[in-house]
N, C-alpha and C. Protein backbone atom coordinates (compact mmCIF):
# COMPACT_ATOMS: atom_id res chain seq x y z
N UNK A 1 23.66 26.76 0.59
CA UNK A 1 23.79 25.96 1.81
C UNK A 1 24.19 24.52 1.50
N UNK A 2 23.44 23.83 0.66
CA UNK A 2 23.84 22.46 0.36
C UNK A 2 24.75 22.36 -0.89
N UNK A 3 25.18 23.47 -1.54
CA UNK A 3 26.24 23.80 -3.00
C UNK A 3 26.00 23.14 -3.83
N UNK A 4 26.98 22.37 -4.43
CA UNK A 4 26.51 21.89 -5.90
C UNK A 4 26.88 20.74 -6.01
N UNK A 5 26.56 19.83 -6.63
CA UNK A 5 26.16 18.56 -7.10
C UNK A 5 27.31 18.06 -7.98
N UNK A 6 28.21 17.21 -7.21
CA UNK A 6 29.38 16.45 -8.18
C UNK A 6 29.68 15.34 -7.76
N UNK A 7 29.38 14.43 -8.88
CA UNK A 7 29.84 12.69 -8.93
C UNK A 7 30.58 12.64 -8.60
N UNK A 8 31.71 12.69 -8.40
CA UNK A 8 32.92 12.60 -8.24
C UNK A 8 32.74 12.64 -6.20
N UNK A 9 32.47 14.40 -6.10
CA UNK A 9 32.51 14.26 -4.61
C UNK A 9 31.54 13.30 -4.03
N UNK A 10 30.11 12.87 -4.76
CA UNK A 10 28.92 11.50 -4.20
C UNK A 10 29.47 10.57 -4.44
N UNK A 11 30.65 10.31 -5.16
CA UNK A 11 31.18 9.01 -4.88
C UNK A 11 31.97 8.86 -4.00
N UNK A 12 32.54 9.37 -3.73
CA UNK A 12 33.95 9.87 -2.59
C UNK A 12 33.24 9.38 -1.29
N UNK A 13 32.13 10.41 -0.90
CA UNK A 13 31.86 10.94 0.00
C UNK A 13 31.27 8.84 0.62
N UNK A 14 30.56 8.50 -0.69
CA UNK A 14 29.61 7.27 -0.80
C UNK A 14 30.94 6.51 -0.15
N UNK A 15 31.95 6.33 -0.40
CA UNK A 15 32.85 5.31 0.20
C UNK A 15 33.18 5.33 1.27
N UNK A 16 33.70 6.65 1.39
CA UNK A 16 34.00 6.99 2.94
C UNK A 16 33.05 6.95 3.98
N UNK A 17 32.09 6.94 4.07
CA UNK A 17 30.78 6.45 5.13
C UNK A 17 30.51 5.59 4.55
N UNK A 18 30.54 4.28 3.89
CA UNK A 18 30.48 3.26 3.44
C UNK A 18 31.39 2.75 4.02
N UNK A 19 32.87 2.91 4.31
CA UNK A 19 33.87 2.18 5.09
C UNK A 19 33.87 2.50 6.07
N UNK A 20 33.09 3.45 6.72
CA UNK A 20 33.49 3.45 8.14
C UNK A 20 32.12 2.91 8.64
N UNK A 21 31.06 3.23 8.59
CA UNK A 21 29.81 2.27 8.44
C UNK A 21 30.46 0.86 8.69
N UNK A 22 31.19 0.57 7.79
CA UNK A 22 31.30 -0.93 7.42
C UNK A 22 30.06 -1.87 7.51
N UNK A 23 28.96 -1.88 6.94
CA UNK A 23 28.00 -2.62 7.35
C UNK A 23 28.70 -3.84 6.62
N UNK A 24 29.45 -3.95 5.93
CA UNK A 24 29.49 -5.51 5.41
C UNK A 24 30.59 -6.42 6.84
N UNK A 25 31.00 -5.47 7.27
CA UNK A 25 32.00 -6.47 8.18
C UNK A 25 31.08 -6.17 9.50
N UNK A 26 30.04 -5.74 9.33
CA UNK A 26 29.20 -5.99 10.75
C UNK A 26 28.34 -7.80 10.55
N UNK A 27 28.56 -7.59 9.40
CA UNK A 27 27.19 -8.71 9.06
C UNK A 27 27.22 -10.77 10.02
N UNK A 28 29.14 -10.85 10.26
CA UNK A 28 29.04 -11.75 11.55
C UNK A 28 28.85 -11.26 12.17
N UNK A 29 28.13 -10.71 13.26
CA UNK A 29 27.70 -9.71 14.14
C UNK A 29 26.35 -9.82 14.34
N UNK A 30 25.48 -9.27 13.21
CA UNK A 30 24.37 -9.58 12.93
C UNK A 30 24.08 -10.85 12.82
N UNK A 31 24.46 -11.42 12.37
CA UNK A 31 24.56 -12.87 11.98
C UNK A 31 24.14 -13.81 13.32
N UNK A 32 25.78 -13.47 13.87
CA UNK A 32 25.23 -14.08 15.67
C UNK A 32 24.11 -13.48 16.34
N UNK A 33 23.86 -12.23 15.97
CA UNK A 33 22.50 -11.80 17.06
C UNK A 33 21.13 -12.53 16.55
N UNK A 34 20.77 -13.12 15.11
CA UNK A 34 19.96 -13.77 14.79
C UNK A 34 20.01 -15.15 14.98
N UNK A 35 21.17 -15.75 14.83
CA UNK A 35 21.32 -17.12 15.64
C UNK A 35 20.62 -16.85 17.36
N UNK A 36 21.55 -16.29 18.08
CA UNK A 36 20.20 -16.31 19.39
C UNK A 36 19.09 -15.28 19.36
N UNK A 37 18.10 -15.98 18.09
CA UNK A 37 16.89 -15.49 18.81
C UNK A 37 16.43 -13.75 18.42
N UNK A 38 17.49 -12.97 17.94
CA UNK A 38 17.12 -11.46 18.26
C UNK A 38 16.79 -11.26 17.14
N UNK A 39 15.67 -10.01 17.01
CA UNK A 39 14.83 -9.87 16.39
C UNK A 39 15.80 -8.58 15.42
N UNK A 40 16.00 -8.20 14.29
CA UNK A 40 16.42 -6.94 13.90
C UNK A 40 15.58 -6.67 12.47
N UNK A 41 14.85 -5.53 12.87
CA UNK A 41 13.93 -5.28 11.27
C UNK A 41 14.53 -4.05 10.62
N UNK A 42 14.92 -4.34 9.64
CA UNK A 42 16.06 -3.70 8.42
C UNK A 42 15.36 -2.43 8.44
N UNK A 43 13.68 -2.13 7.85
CA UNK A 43 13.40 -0.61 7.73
C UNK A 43 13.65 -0.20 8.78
N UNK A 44 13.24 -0.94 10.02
CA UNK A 44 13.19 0.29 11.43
C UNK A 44 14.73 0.76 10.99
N UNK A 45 15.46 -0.17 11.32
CA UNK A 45 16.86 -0.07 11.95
C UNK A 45 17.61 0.80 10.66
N UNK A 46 16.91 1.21 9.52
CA UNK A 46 17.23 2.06 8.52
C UNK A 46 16.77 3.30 8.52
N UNK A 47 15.90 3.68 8.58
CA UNK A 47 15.07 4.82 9.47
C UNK A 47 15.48 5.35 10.25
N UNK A 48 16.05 5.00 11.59
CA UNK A 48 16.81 5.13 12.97
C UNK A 48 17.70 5.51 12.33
N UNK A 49 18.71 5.14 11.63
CA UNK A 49 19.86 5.30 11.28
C UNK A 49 20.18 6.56 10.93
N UNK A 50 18.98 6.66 9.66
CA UNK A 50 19.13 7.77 8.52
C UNK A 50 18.50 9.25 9.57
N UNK A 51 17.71 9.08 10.38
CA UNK A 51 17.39 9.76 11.02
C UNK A 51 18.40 10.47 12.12
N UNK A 52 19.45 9.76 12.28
CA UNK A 52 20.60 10.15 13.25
C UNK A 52 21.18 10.59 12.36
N UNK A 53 21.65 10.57 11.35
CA UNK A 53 22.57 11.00 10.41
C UNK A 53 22.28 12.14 9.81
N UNK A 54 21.16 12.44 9.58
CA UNK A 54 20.41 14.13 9.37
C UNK A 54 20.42 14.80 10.07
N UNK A 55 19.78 14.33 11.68
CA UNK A 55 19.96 15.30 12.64
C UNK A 55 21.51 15.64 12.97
N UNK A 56 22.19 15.22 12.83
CA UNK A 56 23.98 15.15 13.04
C UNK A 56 24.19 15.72 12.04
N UNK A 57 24.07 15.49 11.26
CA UNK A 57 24.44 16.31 9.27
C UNK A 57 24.15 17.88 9.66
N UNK A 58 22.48 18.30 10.45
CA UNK A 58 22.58 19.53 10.14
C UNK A 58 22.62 20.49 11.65
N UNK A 59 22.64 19.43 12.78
CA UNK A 59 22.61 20.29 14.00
C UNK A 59 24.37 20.01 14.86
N UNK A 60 24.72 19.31 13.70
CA UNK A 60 25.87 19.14 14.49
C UNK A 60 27.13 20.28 14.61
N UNK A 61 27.33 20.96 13.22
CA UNK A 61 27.89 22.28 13.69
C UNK A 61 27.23 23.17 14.59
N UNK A 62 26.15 23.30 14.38
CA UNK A 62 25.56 24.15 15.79
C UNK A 62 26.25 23.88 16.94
N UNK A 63 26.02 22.50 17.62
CA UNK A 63 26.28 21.86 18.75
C UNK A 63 27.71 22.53 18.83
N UNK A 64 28.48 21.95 17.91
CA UNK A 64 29.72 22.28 17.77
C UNK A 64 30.46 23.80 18.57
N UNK A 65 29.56 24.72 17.70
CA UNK A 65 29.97 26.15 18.16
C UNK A 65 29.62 26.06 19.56
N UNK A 66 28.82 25.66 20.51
CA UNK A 66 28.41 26.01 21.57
C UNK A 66 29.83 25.61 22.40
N UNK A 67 30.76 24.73 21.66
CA UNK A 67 31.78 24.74 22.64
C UNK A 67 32.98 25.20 22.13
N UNK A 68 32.58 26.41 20.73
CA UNK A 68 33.91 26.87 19.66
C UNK A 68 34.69 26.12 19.82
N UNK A 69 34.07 24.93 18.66
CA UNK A 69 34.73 24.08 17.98
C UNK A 69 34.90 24.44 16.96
N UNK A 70 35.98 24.27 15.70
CA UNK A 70 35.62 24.20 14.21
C UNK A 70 35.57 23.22 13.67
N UNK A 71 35.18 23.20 12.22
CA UNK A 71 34.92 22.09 11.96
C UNK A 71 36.60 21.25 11.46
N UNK A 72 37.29 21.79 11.31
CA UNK A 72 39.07 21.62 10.59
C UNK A 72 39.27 20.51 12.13
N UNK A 73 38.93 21.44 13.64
CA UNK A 73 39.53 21.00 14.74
C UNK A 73 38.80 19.35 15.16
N UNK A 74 37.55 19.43 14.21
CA UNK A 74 36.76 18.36 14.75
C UNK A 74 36.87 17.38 13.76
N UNK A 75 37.49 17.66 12.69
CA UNK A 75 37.92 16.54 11.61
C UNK A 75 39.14 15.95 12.25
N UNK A 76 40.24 16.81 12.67
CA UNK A 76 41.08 15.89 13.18
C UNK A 76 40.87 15.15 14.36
N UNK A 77 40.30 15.30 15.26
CA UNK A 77 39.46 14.70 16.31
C UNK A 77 39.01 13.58 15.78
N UNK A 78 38.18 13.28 14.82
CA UNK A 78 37.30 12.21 13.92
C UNK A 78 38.42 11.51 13.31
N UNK A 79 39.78 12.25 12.83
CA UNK A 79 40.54 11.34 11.86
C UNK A 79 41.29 10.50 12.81
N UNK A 80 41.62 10.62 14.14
CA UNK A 80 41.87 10.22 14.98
C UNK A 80 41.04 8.73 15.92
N UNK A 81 39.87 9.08 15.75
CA UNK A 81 39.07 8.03 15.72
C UNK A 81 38.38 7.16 14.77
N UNK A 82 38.60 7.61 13.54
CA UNK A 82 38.78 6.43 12.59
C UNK A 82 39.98 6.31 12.59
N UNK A 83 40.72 6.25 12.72
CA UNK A 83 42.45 5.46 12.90
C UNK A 83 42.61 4.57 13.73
N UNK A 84 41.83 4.91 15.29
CA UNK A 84 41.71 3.81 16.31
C UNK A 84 40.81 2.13 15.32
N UNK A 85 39.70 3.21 15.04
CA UNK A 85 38.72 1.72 14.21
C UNK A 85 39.04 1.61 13.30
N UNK A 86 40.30 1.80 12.61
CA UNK A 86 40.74 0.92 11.66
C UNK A 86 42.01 0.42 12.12
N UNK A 87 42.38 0.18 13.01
CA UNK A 87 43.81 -0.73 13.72
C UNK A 87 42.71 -1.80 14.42
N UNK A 88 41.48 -1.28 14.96
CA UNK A 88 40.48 -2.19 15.34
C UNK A 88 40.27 -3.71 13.97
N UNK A 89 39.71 -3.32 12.57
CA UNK A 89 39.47 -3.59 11.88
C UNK A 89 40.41 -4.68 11.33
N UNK A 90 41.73 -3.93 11.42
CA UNK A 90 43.28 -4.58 10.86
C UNK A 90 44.11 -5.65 11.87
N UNK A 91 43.81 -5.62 13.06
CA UNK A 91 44.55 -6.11 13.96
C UNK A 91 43.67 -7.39 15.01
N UNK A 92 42.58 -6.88 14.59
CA UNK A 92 41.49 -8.05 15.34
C UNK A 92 41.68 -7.49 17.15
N UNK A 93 41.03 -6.49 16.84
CA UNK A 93 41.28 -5.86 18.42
C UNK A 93 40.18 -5.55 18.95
N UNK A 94 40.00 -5.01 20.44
CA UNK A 94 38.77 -4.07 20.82
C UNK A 94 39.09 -3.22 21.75
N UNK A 95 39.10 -1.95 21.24
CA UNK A 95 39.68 -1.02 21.74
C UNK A 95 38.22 -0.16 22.27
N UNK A 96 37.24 -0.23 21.48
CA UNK A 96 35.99 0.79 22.61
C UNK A 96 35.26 -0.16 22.55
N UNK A 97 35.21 -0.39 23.99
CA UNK A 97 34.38 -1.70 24.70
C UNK A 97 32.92 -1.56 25.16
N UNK A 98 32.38 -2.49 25.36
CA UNK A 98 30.63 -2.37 25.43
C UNK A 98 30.65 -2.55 27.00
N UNK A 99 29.67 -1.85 27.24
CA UNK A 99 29.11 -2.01 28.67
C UNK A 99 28.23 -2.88 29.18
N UNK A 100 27.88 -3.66 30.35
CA UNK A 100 27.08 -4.71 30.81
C UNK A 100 25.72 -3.85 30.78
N UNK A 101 25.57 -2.81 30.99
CA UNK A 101 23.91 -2.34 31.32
C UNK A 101 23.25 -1.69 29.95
N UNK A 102 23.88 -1.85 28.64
CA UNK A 102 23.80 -1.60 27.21
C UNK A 102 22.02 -1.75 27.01
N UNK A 103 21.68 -1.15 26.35
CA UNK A 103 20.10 -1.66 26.11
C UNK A 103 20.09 -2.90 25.62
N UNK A 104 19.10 -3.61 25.13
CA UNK A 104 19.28 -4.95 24.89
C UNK A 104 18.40 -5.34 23.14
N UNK A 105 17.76 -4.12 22.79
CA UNK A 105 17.16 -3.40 21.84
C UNK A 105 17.57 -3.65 20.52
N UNK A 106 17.99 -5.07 19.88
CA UNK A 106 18.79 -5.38 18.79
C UNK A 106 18.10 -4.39 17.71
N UNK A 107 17.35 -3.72 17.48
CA UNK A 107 17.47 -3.24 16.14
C UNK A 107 18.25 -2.12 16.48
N UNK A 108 17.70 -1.44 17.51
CA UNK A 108 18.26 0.27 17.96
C UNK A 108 20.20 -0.03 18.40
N UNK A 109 20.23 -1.13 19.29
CA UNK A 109 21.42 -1.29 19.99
C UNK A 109 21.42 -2.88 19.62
N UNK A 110 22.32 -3.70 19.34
CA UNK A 110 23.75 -2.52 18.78
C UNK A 110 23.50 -2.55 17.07
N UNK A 111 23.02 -2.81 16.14
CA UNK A 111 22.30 -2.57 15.19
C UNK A 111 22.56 -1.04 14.60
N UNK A 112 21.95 -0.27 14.99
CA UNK A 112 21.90 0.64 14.67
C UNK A 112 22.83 1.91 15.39
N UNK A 113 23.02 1.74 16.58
CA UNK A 113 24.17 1.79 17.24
C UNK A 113 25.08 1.22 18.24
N UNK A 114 26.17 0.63 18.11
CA UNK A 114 26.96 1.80 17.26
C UNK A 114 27.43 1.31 16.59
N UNK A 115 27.42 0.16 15.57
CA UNK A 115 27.14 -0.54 14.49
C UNK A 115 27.11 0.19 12.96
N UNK A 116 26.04 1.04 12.95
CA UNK A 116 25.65 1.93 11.98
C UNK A 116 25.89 3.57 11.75
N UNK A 117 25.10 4.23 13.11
CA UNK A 117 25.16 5.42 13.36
C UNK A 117 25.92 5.97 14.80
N UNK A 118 27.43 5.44 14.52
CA UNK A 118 28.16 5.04 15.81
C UNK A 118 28.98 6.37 16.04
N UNK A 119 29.75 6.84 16.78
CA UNK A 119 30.43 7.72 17.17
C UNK A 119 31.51 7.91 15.49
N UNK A 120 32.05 6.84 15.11
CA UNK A 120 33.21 6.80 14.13
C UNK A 120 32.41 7.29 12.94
N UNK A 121 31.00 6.98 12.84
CA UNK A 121 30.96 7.07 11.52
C UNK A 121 30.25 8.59 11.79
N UNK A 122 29.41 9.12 13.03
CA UNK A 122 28.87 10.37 12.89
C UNK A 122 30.00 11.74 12.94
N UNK A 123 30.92 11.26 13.69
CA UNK A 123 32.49 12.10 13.62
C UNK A 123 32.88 12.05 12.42
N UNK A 124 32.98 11.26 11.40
CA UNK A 124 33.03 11.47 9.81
C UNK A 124 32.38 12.00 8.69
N UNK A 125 31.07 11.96 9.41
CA UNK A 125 29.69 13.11 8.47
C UNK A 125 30.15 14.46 8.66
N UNK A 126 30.46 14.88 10.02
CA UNK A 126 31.04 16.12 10.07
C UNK A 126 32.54 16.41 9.46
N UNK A 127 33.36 15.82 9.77
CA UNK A 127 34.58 15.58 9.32
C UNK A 127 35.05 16.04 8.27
N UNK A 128 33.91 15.12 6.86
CA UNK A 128 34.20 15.75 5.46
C UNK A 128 33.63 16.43 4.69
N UNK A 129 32.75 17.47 5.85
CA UNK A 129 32.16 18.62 5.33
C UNK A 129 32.88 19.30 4.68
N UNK A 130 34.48 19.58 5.60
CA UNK A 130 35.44 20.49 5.04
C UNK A 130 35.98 19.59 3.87
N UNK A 131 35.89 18.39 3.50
CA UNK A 131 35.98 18.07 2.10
C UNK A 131 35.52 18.14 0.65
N UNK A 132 34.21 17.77 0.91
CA UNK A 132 33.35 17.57 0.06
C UNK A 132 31.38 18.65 -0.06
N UNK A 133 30.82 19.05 -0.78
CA UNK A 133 29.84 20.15 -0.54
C UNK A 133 28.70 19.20 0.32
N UNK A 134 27.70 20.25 0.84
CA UNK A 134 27.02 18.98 1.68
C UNK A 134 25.64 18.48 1.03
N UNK A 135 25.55 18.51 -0.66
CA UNK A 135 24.50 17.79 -1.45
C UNK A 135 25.14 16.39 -1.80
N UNK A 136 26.04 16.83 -1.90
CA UNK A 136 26.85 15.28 -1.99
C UNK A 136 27.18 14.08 -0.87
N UNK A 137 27.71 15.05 0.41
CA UNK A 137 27.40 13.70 1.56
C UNK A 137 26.07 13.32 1.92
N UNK A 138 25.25 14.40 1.48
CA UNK A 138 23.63 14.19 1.80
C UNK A 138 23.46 12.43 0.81
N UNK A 139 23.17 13.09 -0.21
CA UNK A 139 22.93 11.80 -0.95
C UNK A 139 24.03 10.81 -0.74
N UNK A 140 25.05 10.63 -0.47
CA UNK A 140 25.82 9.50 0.23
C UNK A 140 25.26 8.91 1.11
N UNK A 141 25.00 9.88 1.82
CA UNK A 141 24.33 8.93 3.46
C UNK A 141 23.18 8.28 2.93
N UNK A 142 22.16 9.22 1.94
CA UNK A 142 21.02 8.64 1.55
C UNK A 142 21.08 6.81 0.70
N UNK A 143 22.75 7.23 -0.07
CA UNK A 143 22.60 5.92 -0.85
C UNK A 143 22.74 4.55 -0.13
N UNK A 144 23.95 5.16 1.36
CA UNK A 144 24.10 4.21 1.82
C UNK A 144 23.37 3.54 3.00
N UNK A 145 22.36 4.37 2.70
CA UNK A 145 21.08 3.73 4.27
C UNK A 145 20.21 2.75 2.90
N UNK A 146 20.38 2.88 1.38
CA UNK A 146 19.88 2.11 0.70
C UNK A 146 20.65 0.61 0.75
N UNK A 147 21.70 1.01 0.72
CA UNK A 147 22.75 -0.35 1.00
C UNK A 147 22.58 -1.04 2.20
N UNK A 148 22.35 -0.17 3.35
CA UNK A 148 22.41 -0.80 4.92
C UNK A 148 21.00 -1.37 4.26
N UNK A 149 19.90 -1.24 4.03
CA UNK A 149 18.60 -1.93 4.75
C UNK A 149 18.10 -3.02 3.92
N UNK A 150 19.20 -3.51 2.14
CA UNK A 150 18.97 -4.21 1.22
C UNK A 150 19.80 -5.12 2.55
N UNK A 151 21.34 -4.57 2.69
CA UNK A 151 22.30 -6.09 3.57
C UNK A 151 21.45 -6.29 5.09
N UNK A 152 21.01 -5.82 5.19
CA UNK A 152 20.28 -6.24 7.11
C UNK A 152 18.86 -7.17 6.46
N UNK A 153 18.48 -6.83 5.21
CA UNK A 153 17.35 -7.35 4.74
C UNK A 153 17.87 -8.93 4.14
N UNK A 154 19.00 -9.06 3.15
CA UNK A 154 19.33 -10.56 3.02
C UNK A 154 20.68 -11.08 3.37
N UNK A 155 20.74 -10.47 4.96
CA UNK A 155 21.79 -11.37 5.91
C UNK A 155 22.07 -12.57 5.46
N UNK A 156 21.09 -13.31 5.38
CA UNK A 156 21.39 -14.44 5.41
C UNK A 156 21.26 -15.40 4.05
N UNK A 157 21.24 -14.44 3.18
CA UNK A 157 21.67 -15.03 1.22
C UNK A 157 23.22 -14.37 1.52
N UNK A 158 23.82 -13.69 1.79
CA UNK A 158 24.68 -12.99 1.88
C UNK A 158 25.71 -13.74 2.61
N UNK A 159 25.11 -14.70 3.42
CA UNK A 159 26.12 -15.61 4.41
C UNK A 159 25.91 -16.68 3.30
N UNK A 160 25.39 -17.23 2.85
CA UNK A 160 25.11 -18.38 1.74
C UNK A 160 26.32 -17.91 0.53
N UNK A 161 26.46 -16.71 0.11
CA UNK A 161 27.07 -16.26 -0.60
C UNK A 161 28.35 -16.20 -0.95
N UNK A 162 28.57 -15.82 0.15
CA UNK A 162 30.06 -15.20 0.69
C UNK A 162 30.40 -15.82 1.93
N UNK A 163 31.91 -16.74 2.13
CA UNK A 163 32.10 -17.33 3.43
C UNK A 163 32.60 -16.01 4.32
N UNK A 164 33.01 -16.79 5.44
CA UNK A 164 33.61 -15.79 6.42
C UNK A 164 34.97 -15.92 6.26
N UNK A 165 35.36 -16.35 5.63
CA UNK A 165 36.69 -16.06 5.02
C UNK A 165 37.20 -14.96 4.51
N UNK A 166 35.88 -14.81 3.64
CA UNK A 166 35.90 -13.70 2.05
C UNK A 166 35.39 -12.41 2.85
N UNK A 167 34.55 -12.54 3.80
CA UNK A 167 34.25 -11.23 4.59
C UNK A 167 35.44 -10.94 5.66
N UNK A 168 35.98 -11.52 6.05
CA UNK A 168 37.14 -11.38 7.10
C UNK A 168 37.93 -10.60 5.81
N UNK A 169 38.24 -10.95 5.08
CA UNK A 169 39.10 -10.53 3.79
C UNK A 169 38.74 -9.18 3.35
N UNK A 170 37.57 -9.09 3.25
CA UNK A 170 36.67 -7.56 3.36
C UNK A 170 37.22 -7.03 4.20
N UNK A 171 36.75 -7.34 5.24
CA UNK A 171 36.75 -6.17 6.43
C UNK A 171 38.35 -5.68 6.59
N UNK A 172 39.41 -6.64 6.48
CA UNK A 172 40.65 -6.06 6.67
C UNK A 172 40.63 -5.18 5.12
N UNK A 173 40.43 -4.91 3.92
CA UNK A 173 40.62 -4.46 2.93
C UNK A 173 39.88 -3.04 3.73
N UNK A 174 38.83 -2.74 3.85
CA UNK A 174 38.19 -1.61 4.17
C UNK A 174 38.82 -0.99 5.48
N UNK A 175 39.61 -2.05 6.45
CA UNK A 175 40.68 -1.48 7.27
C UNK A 175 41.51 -0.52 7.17
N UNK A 176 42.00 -1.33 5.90
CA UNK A 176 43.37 -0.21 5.24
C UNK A 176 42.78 0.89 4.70
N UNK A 177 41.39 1.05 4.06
CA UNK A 177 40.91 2.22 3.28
C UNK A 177 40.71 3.15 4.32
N UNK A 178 40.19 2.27 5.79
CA UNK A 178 39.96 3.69 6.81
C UNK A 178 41.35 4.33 7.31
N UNK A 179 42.08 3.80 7.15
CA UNK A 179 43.51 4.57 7.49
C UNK A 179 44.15 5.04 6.98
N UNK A 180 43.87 4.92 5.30
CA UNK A 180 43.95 5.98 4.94
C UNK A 180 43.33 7.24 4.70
N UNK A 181 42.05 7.09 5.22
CA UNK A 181 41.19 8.28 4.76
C UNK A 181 41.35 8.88 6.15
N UNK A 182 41.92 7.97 7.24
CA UNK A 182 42.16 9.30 8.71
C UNK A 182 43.53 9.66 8.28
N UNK A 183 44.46 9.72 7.59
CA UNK A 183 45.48 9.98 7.89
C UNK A 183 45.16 10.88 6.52
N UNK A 184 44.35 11.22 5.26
CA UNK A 184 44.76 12.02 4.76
C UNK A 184 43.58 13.31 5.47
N UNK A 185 42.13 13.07 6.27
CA UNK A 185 41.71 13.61 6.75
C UNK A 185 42.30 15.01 7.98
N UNK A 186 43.37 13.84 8.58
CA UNK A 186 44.32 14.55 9.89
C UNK A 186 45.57 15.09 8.89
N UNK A 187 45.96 14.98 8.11
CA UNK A 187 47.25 15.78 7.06
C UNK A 187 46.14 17.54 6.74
N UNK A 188 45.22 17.04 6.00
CA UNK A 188 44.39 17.94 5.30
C UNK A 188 43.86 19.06 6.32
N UNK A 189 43.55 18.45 7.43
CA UNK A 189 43.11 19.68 8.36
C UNK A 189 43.99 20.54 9.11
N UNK A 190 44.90 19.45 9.56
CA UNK A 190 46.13 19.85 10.25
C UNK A 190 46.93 21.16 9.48
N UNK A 191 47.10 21.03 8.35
CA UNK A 191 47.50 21.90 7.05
C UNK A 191 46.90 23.14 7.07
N UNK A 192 45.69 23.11 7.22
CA UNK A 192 44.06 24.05 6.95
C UNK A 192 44.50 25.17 8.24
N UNK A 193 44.49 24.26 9.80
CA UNK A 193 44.34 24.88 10.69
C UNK A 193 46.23 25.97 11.23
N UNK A 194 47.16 25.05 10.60
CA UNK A 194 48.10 25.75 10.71
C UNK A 194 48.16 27.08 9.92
N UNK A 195 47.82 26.34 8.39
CA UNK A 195 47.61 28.26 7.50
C UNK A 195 47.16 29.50 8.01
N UNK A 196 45.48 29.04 8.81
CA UNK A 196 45.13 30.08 9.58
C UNK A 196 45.57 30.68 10.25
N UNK A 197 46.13 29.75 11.16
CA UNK A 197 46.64 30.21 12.48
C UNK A 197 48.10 31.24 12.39
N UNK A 198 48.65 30.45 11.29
CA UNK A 198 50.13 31.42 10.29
C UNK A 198 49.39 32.98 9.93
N UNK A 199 48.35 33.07 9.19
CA UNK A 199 47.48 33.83 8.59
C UNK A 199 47.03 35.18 9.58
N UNK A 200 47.18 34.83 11.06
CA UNK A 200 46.65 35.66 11.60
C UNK A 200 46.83 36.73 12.12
């Protein structure tokens, strides 16, 4: 069920929900929500996270079938929406917009979503199932809820650190990485689902 164990695919897997995550180009974000006032505590909002990302990791093909989906059809779906959030990323845009009646819940919202455990990045847990075995995105997600709750924990050595220059500079670099990982995501499935369909 969870297969076998390769560095190679835990590193892979570690980047690719690492860039679409992007917690480092959330961190002006965070940044401003602690300037006014809002409260965000790194374990909760790590916990929450990791906790959405398991339940999605293992009930999400279920869900899936109830509307015979596959998973090939729902990667390109996902590669499609990391492509939107990375022209987001690259272009200084906002293409999925927030609502006025949003909870107001800074660790849960927007913190944790959709920030963290957001539509882009849970459409990508499923996504590269058909890539990679699922002991390896397991411990990805695991490493990188270690990463989210060290950066939500020293926001603000991290702004001391690094200007917003050098993170603006980030975030467009991890731009380009998400566009390419939707466009070889949407090649790779697209490929997958035509064979079959040839196959039949």
């Amino acid at each position: 069920m969870l297969g076998v164990f390769n560095f190679q695919e835990f590193v892979s897997a570690f980047f690719v929900l690492f860039a679409i995550i992007d917690i480092v180009g959330s961190i002006p974000i965070i940044l401003a929500l602690k300037k006014r006032k809002h409260q965000i505590k790194a374990g909760k909002a790590t916990l929450l996270s990791f906790l959405m990302f398991v339940i999605f990791f293992f009930v999400g093909e279920a869900f899936l079938r109830l509307f015979n989906v596959d998973i090939a059809s729902f990667a390109i779906a996902g590669s499609l929406i990391v492509f939107v959030m990375a022209l987001e990323m690259i272009l200084d845009i906002q293409i999925f917009q927030e609502t006025e009646d949003s909870p107001k819940d800074s660790t849960f919202f927007p913190v944790v979503f959709p920030l963290i455990a957001g539509a882009g990045s849970l459409t990508t847990l499923i996504s590269i199932r058909s890539e990679f075995d699922n002991i390896n995105i397991f411990l990805a997600v695991l490493a990188n809820m270690v990463v989210i709750y060290l950066i939500l924990k020293l926001t603000k050595k991290i702004e001391q650190i690094l200007s917003i220059g050098i993170l603006y500079m980030i975030r467009k670099f991890f731009g380009i990485i998400l566009m390419a990982i939707a466009v070889k995501l949407f090649t790779s499935n697209l490929a997958y689902l035509i064979d079959t369909y040839m196959n039949r």
